[in-house]
N, C-alpha and C. Protein backbone atom coordinates (compact mmCIF):
# COMPACT_ATOMS: atom_id res chain seq x y z
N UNK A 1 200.71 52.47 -67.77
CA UNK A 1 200.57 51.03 -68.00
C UNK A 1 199.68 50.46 -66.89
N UNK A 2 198.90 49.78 -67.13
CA UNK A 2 198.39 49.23 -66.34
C UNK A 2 198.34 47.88 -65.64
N UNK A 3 198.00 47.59 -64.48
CA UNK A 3 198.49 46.58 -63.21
C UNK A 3 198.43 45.11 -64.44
N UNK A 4 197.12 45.14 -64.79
CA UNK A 4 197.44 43.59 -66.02
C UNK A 4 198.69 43.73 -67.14
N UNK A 5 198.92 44.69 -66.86
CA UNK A 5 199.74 44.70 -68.76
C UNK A 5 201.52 44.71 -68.13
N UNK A 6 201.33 44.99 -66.93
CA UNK A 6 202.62 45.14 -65.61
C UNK A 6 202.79 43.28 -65.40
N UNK A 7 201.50 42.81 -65.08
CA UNK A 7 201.37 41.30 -64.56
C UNK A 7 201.87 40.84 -66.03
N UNK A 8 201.58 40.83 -67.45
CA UNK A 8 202.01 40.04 -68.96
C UNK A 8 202.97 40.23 -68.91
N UNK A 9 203.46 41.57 -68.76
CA UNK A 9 204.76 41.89 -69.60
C UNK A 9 206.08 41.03 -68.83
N UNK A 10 205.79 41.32 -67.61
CA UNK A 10 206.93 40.53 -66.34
C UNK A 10 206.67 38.79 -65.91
N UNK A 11 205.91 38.52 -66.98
CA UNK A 11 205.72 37.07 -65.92
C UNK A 11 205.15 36.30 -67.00
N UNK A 12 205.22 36.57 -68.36
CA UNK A 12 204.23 35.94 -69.90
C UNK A 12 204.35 34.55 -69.46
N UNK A 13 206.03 33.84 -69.84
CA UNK A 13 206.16 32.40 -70.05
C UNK A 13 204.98 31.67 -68.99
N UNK A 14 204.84 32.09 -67.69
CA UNK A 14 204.13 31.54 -66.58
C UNK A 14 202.68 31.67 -67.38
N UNK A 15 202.13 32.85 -67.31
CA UNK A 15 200.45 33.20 -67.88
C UNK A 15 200.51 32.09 -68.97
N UNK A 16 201.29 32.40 -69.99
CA UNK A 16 201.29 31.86 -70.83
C UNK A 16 200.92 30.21 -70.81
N UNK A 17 201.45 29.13 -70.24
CA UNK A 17 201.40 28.04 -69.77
C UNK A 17 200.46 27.80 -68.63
N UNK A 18 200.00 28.98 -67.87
CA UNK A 18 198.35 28.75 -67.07
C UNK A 18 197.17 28.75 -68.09
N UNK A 19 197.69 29.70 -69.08
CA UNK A 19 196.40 29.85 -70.39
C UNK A 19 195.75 28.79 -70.75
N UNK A 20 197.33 28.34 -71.27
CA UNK A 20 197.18 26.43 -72.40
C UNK A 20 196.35 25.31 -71.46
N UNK A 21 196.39 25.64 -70.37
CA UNK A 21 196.54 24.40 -69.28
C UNK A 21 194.77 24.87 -68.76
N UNK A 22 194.26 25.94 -68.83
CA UNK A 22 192.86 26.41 -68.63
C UNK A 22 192.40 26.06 -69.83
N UNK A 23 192.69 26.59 -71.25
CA UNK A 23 192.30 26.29 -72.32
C UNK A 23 193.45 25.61 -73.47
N UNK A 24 192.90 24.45 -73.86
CA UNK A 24 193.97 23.44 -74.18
C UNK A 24 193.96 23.95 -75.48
N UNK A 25 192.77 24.23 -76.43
CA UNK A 25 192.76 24.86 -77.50
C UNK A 25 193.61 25.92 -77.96
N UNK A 26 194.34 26.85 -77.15
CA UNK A 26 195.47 27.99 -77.41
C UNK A 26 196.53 27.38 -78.06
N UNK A 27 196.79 28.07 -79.14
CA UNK A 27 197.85 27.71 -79.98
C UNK A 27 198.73 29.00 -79.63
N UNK A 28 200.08 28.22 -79.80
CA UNK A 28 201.41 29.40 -79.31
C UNK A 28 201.35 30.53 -80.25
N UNK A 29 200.55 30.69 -81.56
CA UNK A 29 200.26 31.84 -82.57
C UNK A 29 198.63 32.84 -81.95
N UNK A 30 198.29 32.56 -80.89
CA UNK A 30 197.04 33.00 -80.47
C UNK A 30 197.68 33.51 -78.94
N UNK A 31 199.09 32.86 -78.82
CA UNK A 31 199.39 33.36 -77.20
C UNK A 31 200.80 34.63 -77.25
N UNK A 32 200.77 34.50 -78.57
CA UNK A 32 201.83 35.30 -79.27
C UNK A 32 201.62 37.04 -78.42
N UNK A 33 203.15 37.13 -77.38
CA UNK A 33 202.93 38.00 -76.55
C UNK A 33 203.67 39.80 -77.42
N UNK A 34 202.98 40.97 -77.61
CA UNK A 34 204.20 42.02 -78.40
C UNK A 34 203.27 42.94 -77.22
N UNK A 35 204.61 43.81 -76.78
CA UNK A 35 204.42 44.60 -75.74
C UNK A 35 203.78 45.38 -76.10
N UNK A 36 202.73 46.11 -75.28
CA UNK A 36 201.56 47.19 -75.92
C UNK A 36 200.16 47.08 -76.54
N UNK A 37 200.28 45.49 -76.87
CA UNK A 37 199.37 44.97 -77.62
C UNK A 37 198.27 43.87 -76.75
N UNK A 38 198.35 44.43 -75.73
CA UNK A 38 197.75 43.23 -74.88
C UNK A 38 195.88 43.00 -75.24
N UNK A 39 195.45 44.60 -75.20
CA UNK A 39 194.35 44.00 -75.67
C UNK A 39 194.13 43.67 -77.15
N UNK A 40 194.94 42.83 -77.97
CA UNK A 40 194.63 42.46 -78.94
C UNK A 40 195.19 40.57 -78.77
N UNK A 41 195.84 40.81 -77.12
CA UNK A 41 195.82 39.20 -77.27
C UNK A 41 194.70 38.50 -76.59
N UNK A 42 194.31 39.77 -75.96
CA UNK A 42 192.74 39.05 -74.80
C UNK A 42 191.77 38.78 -76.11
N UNK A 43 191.88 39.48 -77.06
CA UNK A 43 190.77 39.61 -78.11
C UNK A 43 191.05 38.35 -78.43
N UNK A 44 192.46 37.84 -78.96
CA UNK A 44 192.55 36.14 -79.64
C UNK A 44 192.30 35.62 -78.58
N UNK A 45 192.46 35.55 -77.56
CA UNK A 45 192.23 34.55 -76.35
C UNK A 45 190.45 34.12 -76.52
N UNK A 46 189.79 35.71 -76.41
CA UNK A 46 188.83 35.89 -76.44
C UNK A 46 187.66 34.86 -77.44
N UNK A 47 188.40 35.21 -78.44
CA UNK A 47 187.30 34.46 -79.62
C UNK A 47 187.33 32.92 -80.00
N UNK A 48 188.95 32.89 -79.27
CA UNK A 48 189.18 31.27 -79.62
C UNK A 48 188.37 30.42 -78.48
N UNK A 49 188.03 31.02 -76.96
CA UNK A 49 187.19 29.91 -76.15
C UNK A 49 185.70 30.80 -75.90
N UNK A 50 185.76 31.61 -76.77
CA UNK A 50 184.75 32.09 -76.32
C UNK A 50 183.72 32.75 -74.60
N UNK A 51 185.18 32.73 -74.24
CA UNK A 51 185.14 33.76 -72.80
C UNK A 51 185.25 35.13 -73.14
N UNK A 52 183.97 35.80 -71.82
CA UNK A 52 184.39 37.53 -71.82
C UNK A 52 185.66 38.01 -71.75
N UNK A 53 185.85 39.52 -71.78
CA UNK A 53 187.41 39.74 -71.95
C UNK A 53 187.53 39.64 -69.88
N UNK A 54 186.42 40.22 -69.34
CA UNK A 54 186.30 40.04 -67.51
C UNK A 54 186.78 38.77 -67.00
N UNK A 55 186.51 37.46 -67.64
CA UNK A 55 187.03 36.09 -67.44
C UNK A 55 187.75 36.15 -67.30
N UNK A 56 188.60 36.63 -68.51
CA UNK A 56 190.13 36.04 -68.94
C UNK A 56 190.84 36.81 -68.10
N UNK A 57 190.86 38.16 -68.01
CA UNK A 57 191.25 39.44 -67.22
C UNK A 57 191.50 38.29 -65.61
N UNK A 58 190.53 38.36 -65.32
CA UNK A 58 190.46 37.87 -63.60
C UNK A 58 191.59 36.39 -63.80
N UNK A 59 191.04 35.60 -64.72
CA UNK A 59 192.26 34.30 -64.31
C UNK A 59 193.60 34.75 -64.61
N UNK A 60 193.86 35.83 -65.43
CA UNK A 60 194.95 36.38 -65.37
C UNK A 60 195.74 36.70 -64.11
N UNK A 61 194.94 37.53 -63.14
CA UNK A 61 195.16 38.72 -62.18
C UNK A 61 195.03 37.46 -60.87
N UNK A 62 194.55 36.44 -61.37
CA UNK A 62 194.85 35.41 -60.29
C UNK A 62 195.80 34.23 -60.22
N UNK A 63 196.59 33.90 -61.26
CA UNK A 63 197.93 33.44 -61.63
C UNK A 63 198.67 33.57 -60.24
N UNK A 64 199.29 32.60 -59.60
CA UNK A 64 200.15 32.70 -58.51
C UNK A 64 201.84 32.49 -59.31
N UNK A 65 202.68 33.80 -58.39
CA UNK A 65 204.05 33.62 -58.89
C UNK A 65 204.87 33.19 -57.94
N UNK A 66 205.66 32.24 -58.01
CA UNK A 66 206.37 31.86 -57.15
C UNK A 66 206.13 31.60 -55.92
């Protein structure tokens, strides 16, 4: 597994609500989290603002927890 899919799986609700709040356009059916499947949510992330998957990746991996 890897360090991003370690960062989704343990911490979504948070990413999840940095996503909406970077891109207001994310609908909760585009942020829709199923374990294993991550690169198929960067892909919806992807096409709905039209950011690289490297963008999204990095504001991910820069999310502060607690």
């Amino acid at each position: 597994m890897s360090t991003l899919q370690d960062k989704i799986k343990g911490n979504w609700n948070l990413i999840k609500g940095n996503l909406k709040q970077r891109w207001s356009a994310l609908t909760d059916d585009e942020l829709l989290y199923e374990e294993g499947k991550e690169d198929e949510l960067i892909g919806r992330i992807q096409k709905k603002t039209g950011e690289t998957k490297e963008i999204i990746n990095d504001y991910i991996e820069k999310i502060k927890f607690g």
